[in-house]
C-alpha atoms as a PDB file:
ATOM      1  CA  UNK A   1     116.807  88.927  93.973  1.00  0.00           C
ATOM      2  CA  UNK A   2     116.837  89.991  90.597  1.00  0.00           C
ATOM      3  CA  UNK A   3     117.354  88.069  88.053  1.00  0.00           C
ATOM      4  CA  UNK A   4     120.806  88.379  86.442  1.00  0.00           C
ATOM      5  CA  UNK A   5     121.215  90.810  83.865  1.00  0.00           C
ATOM      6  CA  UNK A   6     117.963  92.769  84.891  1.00  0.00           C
ATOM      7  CA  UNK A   7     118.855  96.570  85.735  1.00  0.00           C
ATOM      8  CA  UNK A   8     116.429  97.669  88.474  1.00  0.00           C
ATOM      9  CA  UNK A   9     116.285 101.176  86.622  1.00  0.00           C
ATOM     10  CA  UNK A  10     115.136  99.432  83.563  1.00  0.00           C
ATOM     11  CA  UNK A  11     112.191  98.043  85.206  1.00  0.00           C
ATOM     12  CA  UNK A  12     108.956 100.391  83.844  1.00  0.00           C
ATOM     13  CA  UNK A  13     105.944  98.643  85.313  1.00  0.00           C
ATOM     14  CA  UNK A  14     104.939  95.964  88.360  1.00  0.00           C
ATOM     15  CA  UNK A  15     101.704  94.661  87.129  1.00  0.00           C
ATOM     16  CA  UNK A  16      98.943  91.394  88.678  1.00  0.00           C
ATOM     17  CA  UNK A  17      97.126  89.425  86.254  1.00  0.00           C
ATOM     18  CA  UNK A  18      93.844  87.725  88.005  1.00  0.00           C
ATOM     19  CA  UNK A  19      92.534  85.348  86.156  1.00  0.00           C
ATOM     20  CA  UNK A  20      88.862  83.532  87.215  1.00  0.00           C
ATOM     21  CA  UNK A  21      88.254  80.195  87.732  1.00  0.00           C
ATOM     22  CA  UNK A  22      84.490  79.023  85.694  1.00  0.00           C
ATOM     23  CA  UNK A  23      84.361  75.331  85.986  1.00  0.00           C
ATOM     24  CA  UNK A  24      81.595  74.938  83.384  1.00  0.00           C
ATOM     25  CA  UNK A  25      79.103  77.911  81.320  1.00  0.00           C
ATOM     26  CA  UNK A  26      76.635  77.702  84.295  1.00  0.00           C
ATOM     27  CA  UNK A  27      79.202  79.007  86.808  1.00  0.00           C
ATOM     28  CA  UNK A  28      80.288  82.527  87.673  1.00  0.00           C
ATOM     29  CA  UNK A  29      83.536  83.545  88.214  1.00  0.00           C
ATOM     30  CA  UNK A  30      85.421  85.063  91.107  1.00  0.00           C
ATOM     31  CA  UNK A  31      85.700  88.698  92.069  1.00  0.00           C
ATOM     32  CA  UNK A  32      88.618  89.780  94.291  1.00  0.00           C
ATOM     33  CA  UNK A  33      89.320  92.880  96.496  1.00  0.00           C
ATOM     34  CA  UNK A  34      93.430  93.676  96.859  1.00  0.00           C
ATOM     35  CA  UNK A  35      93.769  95.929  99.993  1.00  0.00           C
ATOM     36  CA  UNK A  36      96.918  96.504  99.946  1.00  0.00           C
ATOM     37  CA  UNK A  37     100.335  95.600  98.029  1.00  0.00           C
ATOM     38  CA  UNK A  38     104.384  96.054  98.688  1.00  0.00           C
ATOM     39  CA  UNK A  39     106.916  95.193  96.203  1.00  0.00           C
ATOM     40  CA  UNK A  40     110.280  94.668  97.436  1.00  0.00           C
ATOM     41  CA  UNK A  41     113.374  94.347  95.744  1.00  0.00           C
ATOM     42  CA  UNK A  42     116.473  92.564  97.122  1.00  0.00           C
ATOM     43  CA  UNK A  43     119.494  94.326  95.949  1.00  0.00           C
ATOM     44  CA  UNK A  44     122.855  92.667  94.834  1.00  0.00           C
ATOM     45  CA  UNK A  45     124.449  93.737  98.575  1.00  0.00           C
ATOM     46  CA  UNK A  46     121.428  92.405 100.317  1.00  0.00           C
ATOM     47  CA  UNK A  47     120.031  95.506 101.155  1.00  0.00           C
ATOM     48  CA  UNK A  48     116.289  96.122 100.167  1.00  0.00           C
ATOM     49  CA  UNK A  49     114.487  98.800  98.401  1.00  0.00           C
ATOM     50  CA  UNK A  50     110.722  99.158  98.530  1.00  0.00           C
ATOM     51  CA  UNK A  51     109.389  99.675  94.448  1.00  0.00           C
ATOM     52  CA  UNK A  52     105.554  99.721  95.442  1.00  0.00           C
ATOM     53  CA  UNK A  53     103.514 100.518  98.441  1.00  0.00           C
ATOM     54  CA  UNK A  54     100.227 101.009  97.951  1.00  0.00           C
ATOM     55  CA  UNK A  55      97.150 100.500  99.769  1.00  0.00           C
ATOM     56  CA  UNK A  56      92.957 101.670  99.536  1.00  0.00           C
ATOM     57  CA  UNK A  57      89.688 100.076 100.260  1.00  0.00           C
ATOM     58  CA  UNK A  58      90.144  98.616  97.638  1.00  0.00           C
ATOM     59  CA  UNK A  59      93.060  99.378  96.099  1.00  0.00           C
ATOM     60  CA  UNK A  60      91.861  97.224  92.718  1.00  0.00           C
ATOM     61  CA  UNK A  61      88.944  95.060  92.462  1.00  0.00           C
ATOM     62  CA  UNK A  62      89.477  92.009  89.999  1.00  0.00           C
ATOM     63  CA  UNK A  63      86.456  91.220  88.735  1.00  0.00           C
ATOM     64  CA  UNK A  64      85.941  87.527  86.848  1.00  0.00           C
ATOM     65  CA  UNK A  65      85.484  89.321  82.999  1.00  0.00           C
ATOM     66  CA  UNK A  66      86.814  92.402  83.498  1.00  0.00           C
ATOM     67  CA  UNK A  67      89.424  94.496  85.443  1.00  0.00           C
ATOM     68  CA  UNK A  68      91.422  91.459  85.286  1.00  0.00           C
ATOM     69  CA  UNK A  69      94.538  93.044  85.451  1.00  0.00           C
ATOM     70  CA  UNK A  70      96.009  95.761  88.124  1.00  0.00           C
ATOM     71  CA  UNK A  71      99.504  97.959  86.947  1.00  0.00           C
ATOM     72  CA  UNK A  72     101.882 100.537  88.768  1.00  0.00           C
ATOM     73  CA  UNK A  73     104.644 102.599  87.070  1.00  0.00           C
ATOM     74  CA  UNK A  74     107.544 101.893  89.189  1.00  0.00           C
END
């Protein structure tokens, strides 16, 4: 659910934040493919709306020092 307070019309953007795990200098970080994503919102009467449904092959790649971050305009 939403927290209270929060107006589901005054949400602007759903965004992911990938961040890389490097042990030490000598390591490389992670790249990740996302497929596919659905955001759902639960609505005060239980009911729920779909915000984001997006898929592609890939849909974002998050790559260990760049394109760390993926966002959608909801």
């Amino acid at each position: 659910m939403l927290p209270a307070g929060v107006m589901l019309s005054r949400l602007l953007e759903f965004s992911i934040q990938f961040y890389s795990g490097q042990p030490d200098i000598f390591s490389t970080g992670d790249n990740w493919n996302m497929d596919a994503i659905t955001v759902t919102a639960i609505l005060d009467d239980e009911s729920e709306l779909v915000l984001v449904q997006q898929a592609g092959s890939p849909l974002h790649r998050f790559m260990s020092d760049r394109q760390t971050r993926w966002a959608t305009a909801l």
